[in-house]
C-alpha atoms as a PDB file:
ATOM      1  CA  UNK A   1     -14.023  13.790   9.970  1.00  0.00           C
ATOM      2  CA  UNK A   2     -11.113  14.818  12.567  1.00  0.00           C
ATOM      3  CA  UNK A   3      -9.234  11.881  13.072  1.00  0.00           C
ATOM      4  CA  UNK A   4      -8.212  11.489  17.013  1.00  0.00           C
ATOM      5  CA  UNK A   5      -5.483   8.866  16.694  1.00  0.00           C
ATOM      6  CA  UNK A   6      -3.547   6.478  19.596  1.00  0.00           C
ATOM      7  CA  UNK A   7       0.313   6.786  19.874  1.00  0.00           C
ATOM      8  CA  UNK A   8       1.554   5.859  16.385  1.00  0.00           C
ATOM      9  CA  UNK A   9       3.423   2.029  16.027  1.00  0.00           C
ATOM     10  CA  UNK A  10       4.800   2.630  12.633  1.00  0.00           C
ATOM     11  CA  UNK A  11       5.905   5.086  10.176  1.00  0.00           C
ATOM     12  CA  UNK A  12       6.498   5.470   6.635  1.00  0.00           C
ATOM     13  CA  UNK A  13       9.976   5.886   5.287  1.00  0.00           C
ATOM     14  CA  UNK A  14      11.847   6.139   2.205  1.00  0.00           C
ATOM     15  CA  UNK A  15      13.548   3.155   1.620  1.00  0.00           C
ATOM     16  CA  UNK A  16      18.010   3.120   1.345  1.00  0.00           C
ATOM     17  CA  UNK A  17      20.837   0.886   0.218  1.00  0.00           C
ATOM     18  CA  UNK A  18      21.084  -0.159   3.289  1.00  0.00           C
ATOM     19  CA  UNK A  19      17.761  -1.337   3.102  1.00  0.00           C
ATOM     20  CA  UNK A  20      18.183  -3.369  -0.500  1.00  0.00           C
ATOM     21  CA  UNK A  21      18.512  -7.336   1.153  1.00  0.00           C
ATOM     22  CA  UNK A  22      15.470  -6.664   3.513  1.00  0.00           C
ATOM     23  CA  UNK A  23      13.578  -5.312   0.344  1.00  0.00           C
ATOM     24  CA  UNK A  24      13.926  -8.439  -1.501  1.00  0.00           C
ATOM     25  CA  UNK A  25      13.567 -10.950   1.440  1.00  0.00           C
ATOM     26  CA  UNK A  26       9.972  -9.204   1.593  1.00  0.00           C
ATOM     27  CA  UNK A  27       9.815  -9.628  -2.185  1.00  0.00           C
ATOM     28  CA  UNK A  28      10.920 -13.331  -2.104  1.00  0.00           C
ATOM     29  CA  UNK A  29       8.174 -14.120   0.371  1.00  0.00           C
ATOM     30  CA  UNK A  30       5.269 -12.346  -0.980  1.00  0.00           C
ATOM     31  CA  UNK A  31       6.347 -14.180  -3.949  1.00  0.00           C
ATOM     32  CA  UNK A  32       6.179 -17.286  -2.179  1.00  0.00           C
ATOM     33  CA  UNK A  33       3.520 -17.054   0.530  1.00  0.00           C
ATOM     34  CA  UNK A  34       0.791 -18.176  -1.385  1.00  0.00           C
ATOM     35  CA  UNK A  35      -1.438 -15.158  -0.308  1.00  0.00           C
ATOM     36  CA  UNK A  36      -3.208 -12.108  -1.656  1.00  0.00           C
ATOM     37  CA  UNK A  37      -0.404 -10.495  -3.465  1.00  0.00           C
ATOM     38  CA  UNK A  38       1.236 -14.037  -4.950  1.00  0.00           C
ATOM     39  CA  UNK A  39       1.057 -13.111  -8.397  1.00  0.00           C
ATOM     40  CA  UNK A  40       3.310 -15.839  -9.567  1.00  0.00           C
ATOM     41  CA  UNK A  41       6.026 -13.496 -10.616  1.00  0.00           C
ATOM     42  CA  UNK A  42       9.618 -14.249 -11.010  1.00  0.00           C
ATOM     43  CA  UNK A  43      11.597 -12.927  -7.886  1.00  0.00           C
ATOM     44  CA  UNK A  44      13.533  -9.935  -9.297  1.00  0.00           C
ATOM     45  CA  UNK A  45      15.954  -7.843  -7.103  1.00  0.00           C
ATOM     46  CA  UNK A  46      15.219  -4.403  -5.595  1.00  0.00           C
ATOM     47  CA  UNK A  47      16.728  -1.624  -8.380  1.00  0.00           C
ATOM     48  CA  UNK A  48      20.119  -1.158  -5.965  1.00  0.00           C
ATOM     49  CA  UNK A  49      21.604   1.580  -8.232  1.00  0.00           C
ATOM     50  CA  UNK A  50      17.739   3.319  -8.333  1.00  0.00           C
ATOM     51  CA  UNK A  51      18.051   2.662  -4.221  1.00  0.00           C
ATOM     52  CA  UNK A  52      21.476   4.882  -4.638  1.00  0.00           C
ATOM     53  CA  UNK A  53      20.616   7.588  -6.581  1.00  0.00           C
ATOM     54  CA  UNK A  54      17.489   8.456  -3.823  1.00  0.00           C
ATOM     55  CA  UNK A  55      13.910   7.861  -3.038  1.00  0.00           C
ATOM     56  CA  UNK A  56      11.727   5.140  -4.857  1.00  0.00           C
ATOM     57  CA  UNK A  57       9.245   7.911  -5.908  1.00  0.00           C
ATOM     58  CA  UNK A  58       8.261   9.780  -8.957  1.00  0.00           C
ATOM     59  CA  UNK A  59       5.612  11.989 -10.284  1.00  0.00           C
ATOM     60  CA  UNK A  60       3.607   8.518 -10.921  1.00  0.00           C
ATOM     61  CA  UNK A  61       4.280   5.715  -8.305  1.00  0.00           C
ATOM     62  CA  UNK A  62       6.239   5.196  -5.466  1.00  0.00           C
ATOM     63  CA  UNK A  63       7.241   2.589  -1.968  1.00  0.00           C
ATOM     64  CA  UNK A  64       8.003   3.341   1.086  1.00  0.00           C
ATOM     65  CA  UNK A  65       8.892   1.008   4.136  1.00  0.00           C
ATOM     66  CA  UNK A  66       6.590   0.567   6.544  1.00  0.00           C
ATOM     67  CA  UNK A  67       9.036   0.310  10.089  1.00  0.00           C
ATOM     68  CA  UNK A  68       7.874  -0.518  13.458  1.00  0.00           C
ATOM     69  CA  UNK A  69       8.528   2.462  15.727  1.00  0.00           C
ATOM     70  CA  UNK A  70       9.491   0.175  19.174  1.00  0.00           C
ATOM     71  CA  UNK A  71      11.987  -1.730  17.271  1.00  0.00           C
ATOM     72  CA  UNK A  72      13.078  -0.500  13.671  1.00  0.00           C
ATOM     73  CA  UNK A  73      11.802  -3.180  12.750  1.00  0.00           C
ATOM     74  CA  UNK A  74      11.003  -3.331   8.389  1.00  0.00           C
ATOM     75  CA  UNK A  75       7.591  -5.064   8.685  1.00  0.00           C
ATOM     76  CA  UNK A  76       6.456  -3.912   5.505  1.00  0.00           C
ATOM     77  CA  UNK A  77       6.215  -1.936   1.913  1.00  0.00           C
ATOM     78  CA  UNK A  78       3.235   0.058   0.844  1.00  0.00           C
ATOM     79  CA  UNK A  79       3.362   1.428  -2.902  1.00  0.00           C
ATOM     80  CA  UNK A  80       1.179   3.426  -5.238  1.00  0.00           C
ATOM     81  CA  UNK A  81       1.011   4.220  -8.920  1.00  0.00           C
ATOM     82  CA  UNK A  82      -1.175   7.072 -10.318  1.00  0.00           C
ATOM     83  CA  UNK A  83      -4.550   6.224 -12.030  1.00  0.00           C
ATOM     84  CA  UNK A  84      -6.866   8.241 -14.127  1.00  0.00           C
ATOM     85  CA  UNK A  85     -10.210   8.758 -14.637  1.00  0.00           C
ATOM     86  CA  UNK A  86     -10.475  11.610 -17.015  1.00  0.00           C
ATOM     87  CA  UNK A  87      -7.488  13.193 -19.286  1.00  0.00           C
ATOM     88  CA  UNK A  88      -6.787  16.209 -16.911  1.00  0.00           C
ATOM     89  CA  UNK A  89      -4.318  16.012 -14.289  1.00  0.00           C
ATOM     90  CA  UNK A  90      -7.577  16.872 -11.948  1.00  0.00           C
ATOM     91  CA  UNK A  91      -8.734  13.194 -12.587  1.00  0.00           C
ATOM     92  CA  UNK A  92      -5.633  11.324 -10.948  1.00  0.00           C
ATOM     93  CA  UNK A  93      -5.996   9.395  -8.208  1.00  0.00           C
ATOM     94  CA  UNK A  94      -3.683   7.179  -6.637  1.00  0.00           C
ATOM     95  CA  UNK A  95      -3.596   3.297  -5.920  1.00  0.00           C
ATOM     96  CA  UNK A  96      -1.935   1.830  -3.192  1.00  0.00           C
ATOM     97  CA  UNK A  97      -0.670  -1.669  -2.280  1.00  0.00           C
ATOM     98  CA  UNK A  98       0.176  -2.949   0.769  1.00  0.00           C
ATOM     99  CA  UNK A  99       1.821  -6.153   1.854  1.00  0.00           C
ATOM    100  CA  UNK A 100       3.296  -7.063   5.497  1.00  0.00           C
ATOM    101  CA  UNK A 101       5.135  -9.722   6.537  1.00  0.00           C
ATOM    102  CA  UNK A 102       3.223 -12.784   8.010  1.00  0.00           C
ATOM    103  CA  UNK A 103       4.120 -12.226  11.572  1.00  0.00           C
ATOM    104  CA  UNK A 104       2.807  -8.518  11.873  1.00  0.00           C
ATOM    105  CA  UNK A 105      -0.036  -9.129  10.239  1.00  0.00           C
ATOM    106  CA  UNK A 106      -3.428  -9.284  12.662  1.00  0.00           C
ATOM    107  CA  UNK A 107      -2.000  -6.245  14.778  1.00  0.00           C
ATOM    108  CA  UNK A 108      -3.319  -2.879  13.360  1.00  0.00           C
ATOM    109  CA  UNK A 109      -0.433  -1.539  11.687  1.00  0.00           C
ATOM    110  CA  UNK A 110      -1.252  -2.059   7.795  1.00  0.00           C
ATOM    111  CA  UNK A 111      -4.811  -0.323   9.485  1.00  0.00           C
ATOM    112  CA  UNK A 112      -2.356   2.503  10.828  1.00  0.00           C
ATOM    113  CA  UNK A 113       0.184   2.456   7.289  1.00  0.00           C
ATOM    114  CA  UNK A 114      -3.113   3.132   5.573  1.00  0.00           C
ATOM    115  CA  UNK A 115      -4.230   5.559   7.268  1.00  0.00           C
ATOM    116  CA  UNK A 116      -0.557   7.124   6.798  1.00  0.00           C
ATOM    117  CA  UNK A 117       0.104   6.704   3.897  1.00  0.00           C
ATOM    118  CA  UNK A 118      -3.625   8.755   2.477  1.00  0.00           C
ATOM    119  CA  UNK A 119      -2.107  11.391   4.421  1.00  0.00           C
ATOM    120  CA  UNK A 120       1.021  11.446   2.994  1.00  0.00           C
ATOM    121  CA  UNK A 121       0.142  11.500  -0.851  1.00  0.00           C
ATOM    122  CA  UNK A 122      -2.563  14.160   0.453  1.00  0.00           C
ATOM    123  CA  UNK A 123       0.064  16.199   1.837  1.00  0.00           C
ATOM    124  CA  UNK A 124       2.284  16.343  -1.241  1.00  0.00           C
ATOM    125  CA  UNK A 125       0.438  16.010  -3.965  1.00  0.00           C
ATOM    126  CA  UNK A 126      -2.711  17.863  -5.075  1.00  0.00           C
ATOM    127  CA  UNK A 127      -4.984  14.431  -6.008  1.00  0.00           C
ATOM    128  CA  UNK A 128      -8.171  14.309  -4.541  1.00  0.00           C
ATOM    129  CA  UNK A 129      -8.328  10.529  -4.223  1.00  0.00           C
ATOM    130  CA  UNK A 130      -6.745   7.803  -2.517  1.00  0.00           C
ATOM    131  CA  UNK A 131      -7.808   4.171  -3.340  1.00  0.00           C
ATOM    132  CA  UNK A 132      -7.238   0.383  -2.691  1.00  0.00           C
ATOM    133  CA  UNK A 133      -8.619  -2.780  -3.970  1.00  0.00           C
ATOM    134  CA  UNK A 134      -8.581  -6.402  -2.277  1.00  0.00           C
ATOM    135  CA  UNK A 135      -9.453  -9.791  -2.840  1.00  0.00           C
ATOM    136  CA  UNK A 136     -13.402 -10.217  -1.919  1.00  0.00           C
ATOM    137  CA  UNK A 137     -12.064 -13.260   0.038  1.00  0.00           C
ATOM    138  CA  UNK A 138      -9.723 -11.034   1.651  1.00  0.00           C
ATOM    139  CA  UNK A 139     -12.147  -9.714   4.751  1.00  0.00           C
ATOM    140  CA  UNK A 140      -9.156  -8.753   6.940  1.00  0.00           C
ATOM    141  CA  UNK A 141      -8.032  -6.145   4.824  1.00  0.00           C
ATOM    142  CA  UNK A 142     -11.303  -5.066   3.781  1.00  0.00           C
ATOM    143  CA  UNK A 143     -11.654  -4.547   7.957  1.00  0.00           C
ATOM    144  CA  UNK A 144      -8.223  -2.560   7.654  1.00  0.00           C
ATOM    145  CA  UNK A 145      -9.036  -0.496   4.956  1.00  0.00           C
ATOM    146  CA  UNK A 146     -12.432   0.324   6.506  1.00  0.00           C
ATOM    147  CA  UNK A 147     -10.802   0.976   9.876  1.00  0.00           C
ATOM    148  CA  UNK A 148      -7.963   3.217   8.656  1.00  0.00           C
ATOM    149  CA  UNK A 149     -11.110   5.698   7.295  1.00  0.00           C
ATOM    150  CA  UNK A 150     -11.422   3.812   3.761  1.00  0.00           C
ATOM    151  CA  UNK A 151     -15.178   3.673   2.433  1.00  0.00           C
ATOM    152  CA  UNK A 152     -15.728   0.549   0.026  1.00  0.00           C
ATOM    153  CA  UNK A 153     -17.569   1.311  -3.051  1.00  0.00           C
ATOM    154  CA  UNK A 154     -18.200  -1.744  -5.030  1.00  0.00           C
ATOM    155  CA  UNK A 155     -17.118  -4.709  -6.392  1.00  0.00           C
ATOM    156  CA  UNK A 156     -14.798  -5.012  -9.696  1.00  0.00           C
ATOM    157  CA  UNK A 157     -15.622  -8.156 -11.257  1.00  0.00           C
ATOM    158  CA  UNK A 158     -12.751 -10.512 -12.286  1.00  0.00           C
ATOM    159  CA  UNK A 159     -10.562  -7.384 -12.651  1.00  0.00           C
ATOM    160  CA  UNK A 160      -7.099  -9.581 -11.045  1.00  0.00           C
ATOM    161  CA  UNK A 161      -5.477 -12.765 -12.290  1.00  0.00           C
ATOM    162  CA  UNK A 162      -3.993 -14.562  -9.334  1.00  0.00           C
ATOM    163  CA  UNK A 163      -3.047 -18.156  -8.518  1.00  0.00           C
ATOM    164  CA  UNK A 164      -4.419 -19.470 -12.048  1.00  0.00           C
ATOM    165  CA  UNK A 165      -7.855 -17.646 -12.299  1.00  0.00           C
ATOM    166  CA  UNK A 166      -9.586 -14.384 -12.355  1.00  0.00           C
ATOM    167  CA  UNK A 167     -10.441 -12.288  -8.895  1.00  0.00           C
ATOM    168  CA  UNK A 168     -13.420  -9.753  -7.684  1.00  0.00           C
ATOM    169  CA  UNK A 169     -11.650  -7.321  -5.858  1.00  0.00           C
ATOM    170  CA  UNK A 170     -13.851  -4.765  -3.157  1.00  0.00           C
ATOM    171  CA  UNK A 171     -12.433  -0.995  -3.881  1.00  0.00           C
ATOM    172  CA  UNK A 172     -11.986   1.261  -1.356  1.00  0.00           C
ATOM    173  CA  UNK A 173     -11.359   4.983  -1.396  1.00  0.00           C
ATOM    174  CA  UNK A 174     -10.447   7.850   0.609  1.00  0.00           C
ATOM    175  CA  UNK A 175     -10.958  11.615  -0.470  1.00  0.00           C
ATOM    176  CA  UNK A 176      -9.305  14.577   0.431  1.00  0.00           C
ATOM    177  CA  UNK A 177     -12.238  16.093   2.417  1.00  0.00           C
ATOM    178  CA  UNK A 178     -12.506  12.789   4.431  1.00  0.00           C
ATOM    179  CA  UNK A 179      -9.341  14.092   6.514  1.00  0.00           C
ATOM    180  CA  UNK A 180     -11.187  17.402   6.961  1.00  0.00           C
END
């Protein structure tokens, strides 16, 4: 499906030094927030001296900022990690994550970073497969993920440990020849 898309809000960047105290005031509140992605981990810094050396990518997983185009505004960090479904590097897929900050949620742009960010690992890399999972209680980002061109597929049943129990999460997937 050709995608005919409105003026873009937000892009995708690499993330810098510079950018190392907005990183882990993100951190600190999705740590704190009490939402989807409140894993009750310990707060630990952004890697400053792996934010120096370059990009926070590799041949498996990487983040990116997600920055408001008006403003330059950091609103956001989406990150992925390869999976695998078979032993051949034919059988990777990618899975992202996504977390905004509280105020920019509700406006479209984790619908448009999604959307952005299937394009990007499309665009360099050869996997076929882009997917997501989310809490089944979690119907505003199963409406973003849908939106941004995401098909669900199923349920996995108590697949996440979150706030002191066990979580279905709805996956979601984009292929390659969906951006066709």
């Amino acid at each position: 499906m050709d995608e005919t898309l409105p003026e873009p809000r937000v892009r995708l960047r690499d993330a810098t030094l510079a950018d190392a105290d907005a990183i882990d005031d993100l951190q600190r509140a999705q740590h704190s927030d009490g939402g989807f992605n409140d894993f009750g981990l310990p707060f630990k810094p952004v890697d400053r001296e792996a934010l120096a050396k370059g990009p926070l990518r590799n041949d498996d997983n990487g983040l990116l900022l997600i920055e408001r185009i008006l403003d330059g505004a950091v609103i956001g960090t989406i990150g992925w990690h390869r999976v695998r479904y078979g032993p051949n590097p034919e059988s990777d897929a990618w899975m992202f994550g996504i977390d905004l900050v509280p105020k920019a949620r509700g406006r479209g742009y984790g619908t448009e970073a999604q959307r952005l960010i299937a394009r990007y690992l499309f665009e360099t890399t050869p996997a076929h497969r882009v997917e997501a999972s989310t809490d089944v209680e979690n119907i505003a980002e199963q409406r973003a993920l849908e939106k941004a061109g995401y098909t669900r597929e199923g349920v996995n049943r108590k697949a996440q440990w979150r706030a002191g129990g066990r979580h279905d999460l709805v996956l979601y997937a984009r292929l390659r020849e969906d951006l066709a």
